[in-house]
C-alpha atoms as a PDB file:
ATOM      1  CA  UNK A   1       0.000   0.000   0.000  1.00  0.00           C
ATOM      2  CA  UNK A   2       1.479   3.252  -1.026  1.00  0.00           C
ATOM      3  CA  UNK A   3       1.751   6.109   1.337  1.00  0.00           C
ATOM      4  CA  UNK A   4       3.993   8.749   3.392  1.00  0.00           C
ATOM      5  CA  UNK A   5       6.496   7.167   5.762  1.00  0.00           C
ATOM      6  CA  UNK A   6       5.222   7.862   9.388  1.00  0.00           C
ATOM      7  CA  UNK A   7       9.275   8.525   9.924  1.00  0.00           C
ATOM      8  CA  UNK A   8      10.957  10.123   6.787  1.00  0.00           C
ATOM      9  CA  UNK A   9       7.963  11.550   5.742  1.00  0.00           C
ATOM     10  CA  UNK A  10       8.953  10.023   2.438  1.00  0.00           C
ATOM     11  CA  UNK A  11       6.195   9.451  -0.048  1.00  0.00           C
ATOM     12  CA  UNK A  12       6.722   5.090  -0.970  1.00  0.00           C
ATOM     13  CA  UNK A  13       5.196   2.554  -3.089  1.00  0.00           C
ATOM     14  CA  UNK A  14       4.862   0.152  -0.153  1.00  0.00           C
ATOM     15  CA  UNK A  15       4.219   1.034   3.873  1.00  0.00           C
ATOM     16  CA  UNK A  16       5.571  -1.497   6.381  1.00  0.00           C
ATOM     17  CA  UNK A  17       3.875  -1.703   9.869  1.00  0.00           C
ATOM     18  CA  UNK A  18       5.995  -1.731  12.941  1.00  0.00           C
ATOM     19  CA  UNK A  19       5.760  -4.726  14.801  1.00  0.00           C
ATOM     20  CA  UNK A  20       6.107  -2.734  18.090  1.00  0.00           C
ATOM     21  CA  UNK A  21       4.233   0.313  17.521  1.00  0.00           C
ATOM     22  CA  UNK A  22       2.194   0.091  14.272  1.00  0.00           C
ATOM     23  CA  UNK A  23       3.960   3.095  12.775  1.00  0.00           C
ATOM     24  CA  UNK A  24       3.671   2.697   9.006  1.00  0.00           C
ATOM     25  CA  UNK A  25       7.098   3.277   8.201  1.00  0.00           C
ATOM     26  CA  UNK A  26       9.348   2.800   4.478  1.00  0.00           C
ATOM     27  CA  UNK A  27      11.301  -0.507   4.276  1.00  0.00           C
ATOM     28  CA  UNK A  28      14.807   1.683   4.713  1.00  0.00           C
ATOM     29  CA  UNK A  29      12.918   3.353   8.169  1.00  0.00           C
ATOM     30  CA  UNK A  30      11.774  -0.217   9.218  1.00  0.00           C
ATOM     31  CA  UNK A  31      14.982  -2.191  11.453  1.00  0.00           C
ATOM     32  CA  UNK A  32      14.755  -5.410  11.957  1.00  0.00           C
ATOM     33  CA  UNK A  33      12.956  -5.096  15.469  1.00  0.00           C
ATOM     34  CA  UNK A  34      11.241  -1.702  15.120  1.00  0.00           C
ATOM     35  CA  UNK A  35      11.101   1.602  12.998  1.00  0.00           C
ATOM     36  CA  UNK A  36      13.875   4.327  13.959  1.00  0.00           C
ATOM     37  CA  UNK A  37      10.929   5.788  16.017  1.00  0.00           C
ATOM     38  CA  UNK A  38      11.065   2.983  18.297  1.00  0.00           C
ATOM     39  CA  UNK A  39      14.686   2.965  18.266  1.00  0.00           C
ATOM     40  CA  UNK A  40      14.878   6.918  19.554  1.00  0.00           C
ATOM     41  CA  UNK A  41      12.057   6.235  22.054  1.00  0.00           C
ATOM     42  CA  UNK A  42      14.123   3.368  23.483  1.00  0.00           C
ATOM     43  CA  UNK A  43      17.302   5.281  23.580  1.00  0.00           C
ATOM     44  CA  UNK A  44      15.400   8.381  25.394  1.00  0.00           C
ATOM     45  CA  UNK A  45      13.989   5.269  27.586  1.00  0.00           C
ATOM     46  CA  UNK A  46      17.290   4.098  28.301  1.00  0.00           C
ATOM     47  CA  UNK A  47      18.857   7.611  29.171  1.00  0.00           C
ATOM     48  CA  UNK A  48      16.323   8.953  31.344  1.00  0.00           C
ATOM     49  CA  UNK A  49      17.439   6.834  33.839  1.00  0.00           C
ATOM     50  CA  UNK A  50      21.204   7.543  33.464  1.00  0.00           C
ATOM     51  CA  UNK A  51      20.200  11.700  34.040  1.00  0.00           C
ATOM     52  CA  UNK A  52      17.973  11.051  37.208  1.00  0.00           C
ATOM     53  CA  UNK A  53      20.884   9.433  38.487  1.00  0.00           C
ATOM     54  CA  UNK A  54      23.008  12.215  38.237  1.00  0.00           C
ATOM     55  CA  UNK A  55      20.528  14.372  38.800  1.00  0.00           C
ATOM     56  CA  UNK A  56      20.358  12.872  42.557  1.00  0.00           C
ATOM     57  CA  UNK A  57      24.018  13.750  42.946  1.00  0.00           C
END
């Protein structure tokens, strides 16, 4: 199904569908776990942490 990338905003022939949050993303956008919107969320998930910690300090 054609469409814009949810990511890129690039206009494709075919939309994939995240497997972790739905995001209809390009094949290039689409990793083999989760689009790179995922990937940023987990990374801002994973850092949060870190600065709290420091934070605290």
């Amino acid at each position: 199904m054609a469409g814009v990338c949810q990511h890129c905003g690039e206009v494709v022939r075919t939309l994939r569908e995240c497997p972790v949050c739905a995001a209809r993303v390009c094949a290039e956008c689409l990793q083999d776990y989760g689009c790179q919107i995922c990937h940023g969320r987990a990374t801002m998930a994973e850092a949060s942490p870190d600065e709290s910690e420091e934070e605290t300090f």
